[in-house]
N, C-alpha and C. Protein backbone atom coordinates (compact mmCIF):
# COMPACT_ATOMS: atom_id res chain seq x y z
N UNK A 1 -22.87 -17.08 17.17
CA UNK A 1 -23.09 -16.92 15.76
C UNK A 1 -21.73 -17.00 15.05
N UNK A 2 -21.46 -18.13 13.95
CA UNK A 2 -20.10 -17.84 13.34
C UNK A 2 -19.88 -16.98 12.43
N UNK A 3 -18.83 -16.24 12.31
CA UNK A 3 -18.11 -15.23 11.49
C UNK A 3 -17.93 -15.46 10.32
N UNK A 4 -18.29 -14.78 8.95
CA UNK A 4 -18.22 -15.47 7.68
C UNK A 4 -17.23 -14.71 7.49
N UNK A 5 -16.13 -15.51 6.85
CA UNK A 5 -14.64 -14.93 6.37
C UNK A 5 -14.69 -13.90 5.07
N UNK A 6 -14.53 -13.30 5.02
CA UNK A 6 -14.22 -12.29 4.22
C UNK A 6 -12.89 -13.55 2.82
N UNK A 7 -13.70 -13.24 1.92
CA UNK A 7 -12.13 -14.02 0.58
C UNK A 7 -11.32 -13.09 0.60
N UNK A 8 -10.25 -13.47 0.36
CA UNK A 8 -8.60 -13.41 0.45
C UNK A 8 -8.68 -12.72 -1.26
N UNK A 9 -7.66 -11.60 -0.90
CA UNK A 9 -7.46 -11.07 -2.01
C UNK A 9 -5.99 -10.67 -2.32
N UNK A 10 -5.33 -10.11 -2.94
CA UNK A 10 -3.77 -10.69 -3.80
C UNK A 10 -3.62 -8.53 -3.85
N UNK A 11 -2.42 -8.65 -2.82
CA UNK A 11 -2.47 -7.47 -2.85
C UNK A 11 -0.48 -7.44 -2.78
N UNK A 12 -0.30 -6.49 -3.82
CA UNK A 12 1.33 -6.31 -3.75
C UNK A 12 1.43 -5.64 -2.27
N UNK A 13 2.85 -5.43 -1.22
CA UNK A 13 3.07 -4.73 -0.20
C UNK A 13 4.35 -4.09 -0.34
N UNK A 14 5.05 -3.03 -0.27
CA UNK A 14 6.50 -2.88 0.22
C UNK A 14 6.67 -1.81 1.21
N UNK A 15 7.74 -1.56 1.24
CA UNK A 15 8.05 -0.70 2.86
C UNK A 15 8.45 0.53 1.85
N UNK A 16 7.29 1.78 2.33
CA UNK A 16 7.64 2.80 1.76
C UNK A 16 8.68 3.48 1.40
N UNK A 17 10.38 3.91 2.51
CA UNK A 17 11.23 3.97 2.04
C UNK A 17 12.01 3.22 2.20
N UNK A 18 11.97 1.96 2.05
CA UNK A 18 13.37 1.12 2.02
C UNK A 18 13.27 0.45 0.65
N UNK A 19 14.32 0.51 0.12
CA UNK A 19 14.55 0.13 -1.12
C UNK A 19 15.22 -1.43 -0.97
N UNK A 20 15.68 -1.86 0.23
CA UNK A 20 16.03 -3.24 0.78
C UNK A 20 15.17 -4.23 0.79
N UNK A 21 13.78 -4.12 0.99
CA UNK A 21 12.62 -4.89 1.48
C UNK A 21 11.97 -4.31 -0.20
N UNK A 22 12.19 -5.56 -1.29
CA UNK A 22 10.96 -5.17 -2.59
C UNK A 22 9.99 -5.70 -2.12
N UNK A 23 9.08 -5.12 -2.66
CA UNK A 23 7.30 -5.23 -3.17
C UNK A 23 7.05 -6.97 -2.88
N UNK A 24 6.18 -7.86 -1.68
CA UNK A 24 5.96 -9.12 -1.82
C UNK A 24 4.11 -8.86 -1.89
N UNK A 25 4.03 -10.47 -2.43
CA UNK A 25 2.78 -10.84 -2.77
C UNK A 25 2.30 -11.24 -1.66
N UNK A 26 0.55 -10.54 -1.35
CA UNK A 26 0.32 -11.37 0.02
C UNK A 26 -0.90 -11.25 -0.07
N UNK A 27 -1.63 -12.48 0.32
CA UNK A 27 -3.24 -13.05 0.10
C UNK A 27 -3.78 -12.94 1.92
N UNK A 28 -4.63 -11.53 1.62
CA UNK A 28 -5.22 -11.40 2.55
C UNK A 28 -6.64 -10.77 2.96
N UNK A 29 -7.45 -10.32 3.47
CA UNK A 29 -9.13 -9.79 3.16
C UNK A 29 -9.23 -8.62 3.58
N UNK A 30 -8.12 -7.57 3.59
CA UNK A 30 -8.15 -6.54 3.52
C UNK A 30 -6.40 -5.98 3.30
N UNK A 31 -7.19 -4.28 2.74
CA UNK A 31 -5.64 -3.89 2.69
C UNK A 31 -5.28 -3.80 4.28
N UNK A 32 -5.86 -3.24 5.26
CA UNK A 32 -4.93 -3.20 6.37
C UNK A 32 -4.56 -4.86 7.02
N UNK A 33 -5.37 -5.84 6.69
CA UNK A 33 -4.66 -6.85 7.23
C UNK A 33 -3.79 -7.46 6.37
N UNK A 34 -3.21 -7.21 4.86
CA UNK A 34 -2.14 -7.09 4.33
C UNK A 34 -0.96 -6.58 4.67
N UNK A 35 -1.38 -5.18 5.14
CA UNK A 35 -0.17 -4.46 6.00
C UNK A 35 0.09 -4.99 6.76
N UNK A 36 -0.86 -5.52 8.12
CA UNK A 36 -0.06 -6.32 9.33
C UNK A 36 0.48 -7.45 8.65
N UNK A 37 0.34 -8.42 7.59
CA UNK A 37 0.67 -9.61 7.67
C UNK A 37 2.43 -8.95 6.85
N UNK A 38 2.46 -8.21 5.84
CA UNK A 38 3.57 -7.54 5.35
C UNK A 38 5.00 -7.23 6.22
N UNK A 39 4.29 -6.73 7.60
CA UNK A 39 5.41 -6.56 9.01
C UNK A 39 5.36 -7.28 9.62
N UNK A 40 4.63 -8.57 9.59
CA UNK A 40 5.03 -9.68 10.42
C UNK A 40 5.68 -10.52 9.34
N UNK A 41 5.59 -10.84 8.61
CA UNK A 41 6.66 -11.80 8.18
C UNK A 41 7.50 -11.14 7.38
N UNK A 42 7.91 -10.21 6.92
CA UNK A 42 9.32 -9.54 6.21
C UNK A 42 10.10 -8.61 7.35
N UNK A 43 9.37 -8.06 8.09
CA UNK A 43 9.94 -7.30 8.88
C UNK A 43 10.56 -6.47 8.77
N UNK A 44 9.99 -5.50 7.72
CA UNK A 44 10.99 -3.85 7.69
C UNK A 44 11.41 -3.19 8.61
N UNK A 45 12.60 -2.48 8.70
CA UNK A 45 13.12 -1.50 9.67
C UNK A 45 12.18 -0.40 9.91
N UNK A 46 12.21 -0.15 11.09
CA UNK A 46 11.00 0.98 11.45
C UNK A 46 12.05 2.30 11.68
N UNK A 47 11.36 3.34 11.72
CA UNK A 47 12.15 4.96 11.86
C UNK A 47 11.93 4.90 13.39
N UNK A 48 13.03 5.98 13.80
CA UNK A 48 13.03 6.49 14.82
C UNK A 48 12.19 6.66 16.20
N UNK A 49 10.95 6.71 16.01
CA UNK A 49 9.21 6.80 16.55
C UNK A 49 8.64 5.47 16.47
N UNK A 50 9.82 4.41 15.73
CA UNK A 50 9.33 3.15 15.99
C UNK A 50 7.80 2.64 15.32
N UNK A 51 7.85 3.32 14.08
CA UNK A 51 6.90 3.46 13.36
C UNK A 51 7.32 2.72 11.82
N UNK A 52 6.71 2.10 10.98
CA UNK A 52 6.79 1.69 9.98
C UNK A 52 6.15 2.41 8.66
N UNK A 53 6.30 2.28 7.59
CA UNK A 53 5.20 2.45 6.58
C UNK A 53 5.28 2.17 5.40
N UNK A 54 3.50 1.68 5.25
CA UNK A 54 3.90 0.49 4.12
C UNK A 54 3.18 1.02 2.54
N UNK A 55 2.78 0.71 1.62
CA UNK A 55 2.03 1.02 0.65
C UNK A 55 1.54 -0.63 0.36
N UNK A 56 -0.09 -0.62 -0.18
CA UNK A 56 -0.54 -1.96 -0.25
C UNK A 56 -1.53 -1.15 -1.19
N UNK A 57 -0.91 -2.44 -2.45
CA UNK A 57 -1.65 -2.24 -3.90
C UNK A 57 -2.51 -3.89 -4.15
N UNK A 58 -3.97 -3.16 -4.37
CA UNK A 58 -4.89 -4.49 -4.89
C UNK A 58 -4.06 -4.68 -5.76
N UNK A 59 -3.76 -5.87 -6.60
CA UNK A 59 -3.36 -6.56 -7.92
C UNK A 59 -4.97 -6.39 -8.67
N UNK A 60 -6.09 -6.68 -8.22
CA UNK A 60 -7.38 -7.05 -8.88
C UNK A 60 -7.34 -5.47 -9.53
N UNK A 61 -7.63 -4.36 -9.02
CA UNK A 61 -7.95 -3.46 -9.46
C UNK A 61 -6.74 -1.59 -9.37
N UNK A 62 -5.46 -2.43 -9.11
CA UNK A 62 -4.65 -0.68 -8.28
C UNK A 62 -4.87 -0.06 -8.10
N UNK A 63 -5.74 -0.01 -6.93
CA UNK A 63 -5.84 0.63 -5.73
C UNK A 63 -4.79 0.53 -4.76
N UNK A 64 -4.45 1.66 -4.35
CA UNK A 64 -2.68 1.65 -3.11
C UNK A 64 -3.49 2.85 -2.14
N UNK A 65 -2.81 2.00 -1.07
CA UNK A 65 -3.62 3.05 0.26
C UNK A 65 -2.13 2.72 1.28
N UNK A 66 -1.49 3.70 1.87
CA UNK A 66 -0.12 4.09 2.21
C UNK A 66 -0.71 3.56 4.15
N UNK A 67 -0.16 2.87 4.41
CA UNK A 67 -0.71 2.90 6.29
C UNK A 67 0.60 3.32 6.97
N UNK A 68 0.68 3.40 8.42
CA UNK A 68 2.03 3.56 9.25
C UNK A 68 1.32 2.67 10.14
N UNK A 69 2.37 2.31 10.86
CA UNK A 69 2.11 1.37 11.78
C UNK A 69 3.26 1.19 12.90
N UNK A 70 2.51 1.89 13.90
CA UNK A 70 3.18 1.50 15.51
C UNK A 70 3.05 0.04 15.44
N UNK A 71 4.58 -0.11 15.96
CA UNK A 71 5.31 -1.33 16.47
C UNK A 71 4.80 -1.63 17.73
N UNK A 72 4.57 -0.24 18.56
CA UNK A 72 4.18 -0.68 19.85
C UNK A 72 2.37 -0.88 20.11
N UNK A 73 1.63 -0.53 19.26
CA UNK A 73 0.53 -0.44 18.75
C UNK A 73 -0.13 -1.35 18.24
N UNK A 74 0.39 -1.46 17.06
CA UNK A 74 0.41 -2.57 15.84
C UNK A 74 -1.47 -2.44 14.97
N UNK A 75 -1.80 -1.20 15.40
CA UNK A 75 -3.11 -0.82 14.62
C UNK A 75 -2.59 -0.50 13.13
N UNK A 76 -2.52 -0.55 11.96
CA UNK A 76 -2.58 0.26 10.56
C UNK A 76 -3.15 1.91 10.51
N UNK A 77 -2.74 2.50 10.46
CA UNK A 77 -3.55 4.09 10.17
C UNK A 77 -3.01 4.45 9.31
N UNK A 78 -3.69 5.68 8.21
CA UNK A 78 -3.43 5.73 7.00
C UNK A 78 -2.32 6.77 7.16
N UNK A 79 -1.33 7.20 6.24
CA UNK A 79 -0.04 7.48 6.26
C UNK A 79 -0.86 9.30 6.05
N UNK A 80 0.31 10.46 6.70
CA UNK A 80 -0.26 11.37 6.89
C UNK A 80 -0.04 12.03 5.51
């Protein structure tokens, strides 16, 4: 049975505390697969625990939902 794609939606991303890495635009069908696509191609510095964290704002409606994300993992979970 094929998979119907979910549409691509326009969601700002930046790396919670780094002020190095601003806010990019990224077209994707969810906020957590925004987040992964956010650390795969900008590649913020991760803390200590080798952990990241991002904030991902719809543009359609601002909504921001904060994830962390193991490097060694690479699941999204929501920031504590």
């Amino acid at each position: 049975m094929p998979q119907i794609e979910e549409p691509s939606r326009r969601f700002s991303v930046h790396a919670r505390q780094d002020d190095h890495h601003p806010a990019q635009i990224v077209e994707e069908a969810s906020f957590e697969a925004a987040a992964l696509a956010y650390v795969e191609d900008f590649h913020p510095p991760a803390d200590l625990g080798g952990e990241i964290q991002v904030v991902v704002c719809d543009l359609a409606n601002g909504h921001e939902h904060c994830f962390r994300i193991d490097l060694g993992g690479g699941e999204p979970q929501p920031c504590a």
